[in-house]
Protein backbone atom coordinates (compact mmCIF):
# COMPACT_ATOMS: atom_id res chain seq x y z
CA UNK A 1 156.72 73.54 59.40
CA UNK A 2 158.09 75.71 61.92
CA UNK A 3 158.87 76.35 65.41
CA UNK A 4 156.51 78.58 67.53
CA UNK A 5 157.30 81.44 69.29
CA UNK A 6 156.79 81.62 72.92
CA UNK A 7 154.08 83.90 72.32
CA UNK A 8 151.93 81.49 69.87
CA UNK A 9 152.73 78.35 72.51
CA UNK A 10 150.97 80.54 75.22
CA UNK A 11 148.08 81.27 73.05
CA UNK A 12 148.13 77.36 72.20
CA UNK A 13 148.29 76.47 75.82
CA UNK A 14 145.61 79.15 76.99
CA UNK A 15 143.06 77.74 74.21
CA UNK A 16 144.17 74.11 75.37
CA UNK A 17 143.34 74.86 79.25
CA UNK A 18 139.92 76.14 77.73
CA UNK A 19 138.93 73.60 75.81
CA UNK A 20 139.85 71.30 78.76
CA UNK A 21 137.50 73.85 81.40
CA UNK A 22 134.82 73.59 78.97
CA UNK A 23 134.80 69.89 79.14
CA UNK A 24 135.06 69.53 83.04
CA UNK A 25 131.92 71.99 83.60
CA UNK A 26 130.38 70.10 81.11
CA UNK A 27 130.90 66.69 82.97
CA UNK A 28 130.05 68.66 86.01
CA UNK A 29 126.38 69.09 84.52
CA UNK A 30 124.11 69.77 87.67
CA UNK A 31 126.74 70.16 90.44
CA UNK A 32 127.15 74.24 89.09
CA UNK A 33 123.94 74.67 89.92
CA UNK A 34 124.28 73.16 93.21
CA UNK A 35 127.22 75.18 94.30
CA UNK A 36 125.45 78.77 93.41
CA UNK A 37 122.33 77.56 95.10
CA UNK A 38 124.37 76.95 98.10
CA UNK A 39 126.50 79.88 98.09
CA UNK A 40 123.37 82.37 97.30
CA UNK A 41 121.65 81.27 100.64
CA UNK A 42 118.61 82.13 99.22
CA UNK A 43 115.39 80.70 99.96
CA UNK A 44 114.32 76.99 98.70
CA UNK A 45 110.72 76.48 97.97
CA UNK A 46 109.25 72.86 96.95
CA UNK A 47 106.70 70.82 97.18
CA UNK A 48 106.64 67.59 99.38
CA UNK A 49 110.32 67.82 98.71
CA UNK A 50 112.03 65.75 101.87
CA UNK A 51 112.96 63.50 99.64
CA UNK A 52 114.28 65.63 96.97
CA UNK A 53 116.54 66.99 99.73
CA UNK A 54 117.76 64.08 100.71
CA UNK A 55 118.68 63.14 97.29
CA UNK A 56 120.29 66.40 96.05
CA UNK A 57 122.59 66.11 99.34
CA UNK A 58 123.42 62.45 98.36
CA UNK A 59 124.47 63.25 94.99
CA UNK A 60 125.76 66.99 95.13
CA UNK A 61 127.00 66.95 98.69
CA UNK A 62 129.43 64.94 100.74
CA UNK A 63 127.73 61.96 102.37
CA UNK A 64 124.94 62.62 104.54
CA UNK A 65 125.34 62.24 107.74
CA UNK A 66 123.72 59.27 109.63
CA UNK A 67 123.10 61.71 113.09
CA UNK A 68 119.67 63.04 112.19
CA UNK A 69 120.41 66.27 114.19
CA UNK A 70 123.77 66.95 112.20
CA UNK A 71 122.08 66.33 109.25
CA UNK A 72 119.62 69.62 110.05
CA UNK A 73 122.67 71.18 110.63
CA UNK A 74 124.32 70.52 107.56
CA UNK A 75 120.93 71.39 105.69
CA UNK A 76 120.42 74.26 107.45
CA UNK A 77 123.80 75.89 106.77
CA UNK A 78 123.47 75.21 103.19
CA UNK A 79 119.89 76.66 102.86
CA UNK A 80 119.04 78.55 105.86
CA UNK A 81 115.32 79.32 104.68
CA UNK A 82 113.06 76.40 103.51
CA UNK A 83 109.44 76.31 102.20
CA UNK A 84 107.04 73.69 101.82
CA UNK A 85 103.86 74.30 99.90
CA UNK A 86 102.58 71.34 100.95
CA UNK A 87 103.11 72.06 104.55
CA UNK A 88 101.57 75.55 103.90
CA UNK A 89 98.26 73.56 102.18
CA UNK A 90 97.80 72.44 105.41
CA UNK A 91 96.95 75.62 107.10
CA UNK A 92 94.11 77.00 108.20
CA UNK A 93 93.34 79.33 105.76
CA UNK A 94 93.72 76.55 102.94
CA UNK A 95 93.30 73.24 104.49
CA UNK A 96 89.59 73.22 103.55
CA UNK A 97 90.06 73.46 100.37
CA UNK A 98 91.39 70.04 99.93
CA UNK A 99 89.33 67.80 101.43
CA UNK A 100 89.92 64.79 99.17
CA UNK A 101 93.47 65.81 98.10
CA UNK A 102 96.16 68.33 97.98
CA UNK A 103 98.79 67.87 95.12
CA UNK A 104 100.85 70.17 93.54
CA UNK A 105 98.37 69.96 90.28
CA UNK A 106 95.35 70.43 92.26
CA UNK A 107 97.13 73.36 94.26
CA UNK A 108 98.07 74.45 91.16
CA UNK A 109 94.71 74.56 89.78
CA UNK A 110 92.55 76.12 92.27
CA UNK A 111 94.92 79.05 92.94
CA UNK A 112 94.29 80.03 88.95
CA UNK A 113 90.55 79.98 89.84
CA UNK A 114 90.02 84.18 89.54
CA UNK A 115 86.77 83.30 91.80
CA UNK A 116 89.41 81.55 94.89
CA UNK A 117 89.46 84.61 97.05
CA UNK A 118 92.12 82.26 99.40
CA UNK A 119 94.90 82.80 97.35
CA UNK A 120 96.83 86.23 97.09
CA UNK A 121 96.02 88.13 94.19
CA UNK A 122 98.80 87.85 92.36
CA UNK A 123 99.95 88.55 88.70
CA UNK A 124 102.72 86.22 87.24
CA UNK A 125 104.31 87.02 83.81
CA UNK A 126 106.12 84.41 81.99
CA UNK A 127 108.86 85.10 79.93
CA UNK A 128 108.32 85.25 76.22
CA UNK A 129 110.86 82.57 75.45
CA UNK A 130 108.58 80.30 77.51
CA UNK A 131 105.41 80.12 75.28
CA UNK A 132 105.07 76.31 76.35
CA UNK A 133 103.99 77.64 79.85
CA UNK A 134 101.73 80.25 78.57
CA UNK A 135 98.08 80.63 78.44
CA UNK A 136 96.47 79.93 75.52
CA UNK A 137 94.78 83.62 74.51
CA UNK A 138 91.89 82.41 72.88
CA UNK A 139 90.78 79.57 74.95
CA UNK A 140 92.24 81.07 78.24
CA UNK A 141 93.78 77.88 79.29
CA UNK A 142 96.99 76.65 79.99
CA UNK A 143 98.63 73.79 79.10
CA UNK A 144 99.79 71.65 81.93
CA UNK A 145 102.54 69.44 81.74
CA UNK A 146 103.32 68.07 85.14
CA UNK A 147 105.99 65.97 86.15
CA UNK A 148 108.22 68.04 83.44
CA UNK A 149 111.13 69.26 85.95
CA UNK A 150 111.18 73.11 84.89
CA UNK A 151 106.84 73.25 84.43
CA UNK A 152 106.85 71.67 87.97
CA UNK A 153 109.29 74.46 89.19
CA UNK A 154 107.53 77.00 87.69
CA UNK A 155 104.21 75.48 89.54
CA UNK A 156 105.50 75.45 92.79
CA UNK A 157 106.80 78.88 92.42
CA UNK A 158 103.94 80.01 91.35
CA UNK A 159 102.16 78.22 94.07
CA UNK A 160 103.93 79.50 96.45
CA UNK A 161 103.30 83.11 95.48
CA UNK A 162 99.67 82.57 95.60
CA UNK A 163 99.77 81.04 98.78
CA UNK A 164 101.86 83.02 100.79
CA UNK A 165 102.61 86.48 99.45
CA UNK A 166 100.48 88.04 101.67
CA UNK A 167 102.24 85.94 104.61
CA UNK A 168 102.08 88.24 108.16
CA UNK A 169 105.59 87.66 110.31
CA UNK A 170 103.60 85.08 112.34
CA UNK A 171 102.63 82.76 109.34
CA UNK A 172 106.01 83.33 108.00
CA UNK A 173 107.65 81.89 110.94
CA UNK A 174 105.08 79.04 111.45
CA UNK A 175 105.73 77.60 108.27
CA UNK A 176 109.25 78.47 107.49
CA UNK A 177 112.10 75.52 107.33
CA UNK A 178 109.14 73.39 108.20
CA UNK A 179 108.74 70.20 105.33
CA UNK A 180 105.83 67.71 105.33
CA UNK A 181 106.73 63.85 105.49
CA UNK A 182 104.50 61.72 103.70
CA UNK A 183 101.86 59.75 106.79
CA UNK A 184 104.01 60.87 109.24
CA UNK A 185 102.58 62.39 112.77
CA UNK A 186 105.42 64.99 112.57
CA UNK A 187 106.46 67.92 109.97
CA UNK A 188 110.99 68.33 109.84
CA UNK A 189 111.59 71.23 111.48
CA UNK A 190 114.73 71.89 110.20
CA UNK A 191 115.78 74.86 113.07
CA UNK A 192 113.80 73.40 115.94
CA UNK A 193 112.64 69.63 117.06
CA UNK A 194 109.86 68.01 114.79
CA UNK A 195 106.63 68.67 115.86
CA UNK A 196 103.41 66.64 116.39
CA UNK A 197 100.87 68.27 113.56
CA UNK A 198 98.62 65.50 113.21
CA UNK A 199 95.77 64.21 115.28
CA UNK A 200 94.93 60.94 112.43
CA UNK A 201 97.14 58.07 113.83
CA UNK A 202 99.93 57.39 111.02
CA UNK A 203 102.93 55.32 111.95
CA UNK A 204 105.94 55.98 110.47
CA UNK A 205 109.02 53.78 110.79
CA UNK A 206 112.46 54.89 110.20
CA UNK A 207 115.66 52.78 108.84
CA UNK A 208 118.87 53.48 108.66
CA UNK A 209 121.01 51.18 106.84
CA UNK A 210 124.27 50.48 108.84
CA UNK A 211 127.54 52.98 107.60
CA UNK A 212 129.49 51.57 105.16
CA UNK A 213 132.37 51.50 107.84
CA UNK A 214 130.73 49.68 109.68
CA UNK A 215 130.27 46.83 107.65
């Protein structure tokens, strides 16, 4: 046994304060991710996703906000650009190709149909690493796993490229920050008041549970 020098209980404390960082951003997990997504202001693109929103905000955010116009505010300064792909389905150029459904599989699907002249011709290349993702050479098919959270990303991204790549400045703005609400008259506009979009008569009722302090 002996006594350390300074310089060897600096090293021990430095490797100590590491060790202890490591574990924190461990235990942090998801919330990382969370605070580059809403530093990089970059655009967020999903599918049906209100209530993904609402439940990222819930868990990585402060409290949401029960004044539904501050809550736009509050998403909109986190992600200033939104994109809905199946608010974009519902276009004009694709709507008819959905008549008895328009999920993010069957989206998915008809946008790798080479004979779909709809969609943009685009080419997406996958990453070696991901070979789960990747179409099979000799059958030419894919393997679809759906509902698995990174194949689902990938699917909407690539959905989204098909869809609107080709996007003119007018479809860009019709369609931007604008998210579809399941049987609901009205699409969130996140940067404007929601908007009637829907001539079949849904009705759509909206609860708020009374704040905590109020209780």
């Amino acid at each position: 046994l002996r006594n350390l020098t300074a310089e060897e209980k600096q090293a021990f404390q430095n490797k100590k304060n590491e060790l202890n960082q490591q574990i924190f951003d461990d235990q942090l997990g998801f919330t990382l991710v969370w605070e580059l997504l809403t530093e990089a202001k970059k655009p967020i693109i999903g599918h049906n996703f209100m209530l993904d929103i609402l439940f990222m905000m819930s868990h990585f955010n402060d409290q949401i906000t029960y004044e539904y116009e501050k809550f736009k505010q509050e998403l909109s300064s986190m992600f200033p650009t939104i994109y809905d792909t199946k608010t974009i389905s519902f276009s004009k150029r694709f709507q008819h190709l959905f008549p008895s459904g328009n999920s993010l599989g069957e989206i998915h699907q008809l946008s790798c149909n080479p004979d779909q002249k709809d969609f943009c011709d685009v080419e997406i290349i996958l990453d070696e690493r991901f070979s789960k993702y990747k179409v099979d050479e000799e059958s030419k098919e894919q393997s679809h796993v759906y509902h698995e959270a990174g194949y689902d990303a990938y699917v909407t991204g690539h959905v989204f490229l098909k869809m609107f790549a080709n996007a003119i400045e007018e479809e860009d703005k019709q369609y931007r920050n604008r998210v579809h609400i399941h049987k609901c008259n009205f699409h969130f506009r996140q940067d404007a008041e929601d908007e009637l979009c829907y001539a079949k008569e849904y009705s759509c009722l909206l609860y708020t549970s009374p704040s905590p302090r109020d209780s």
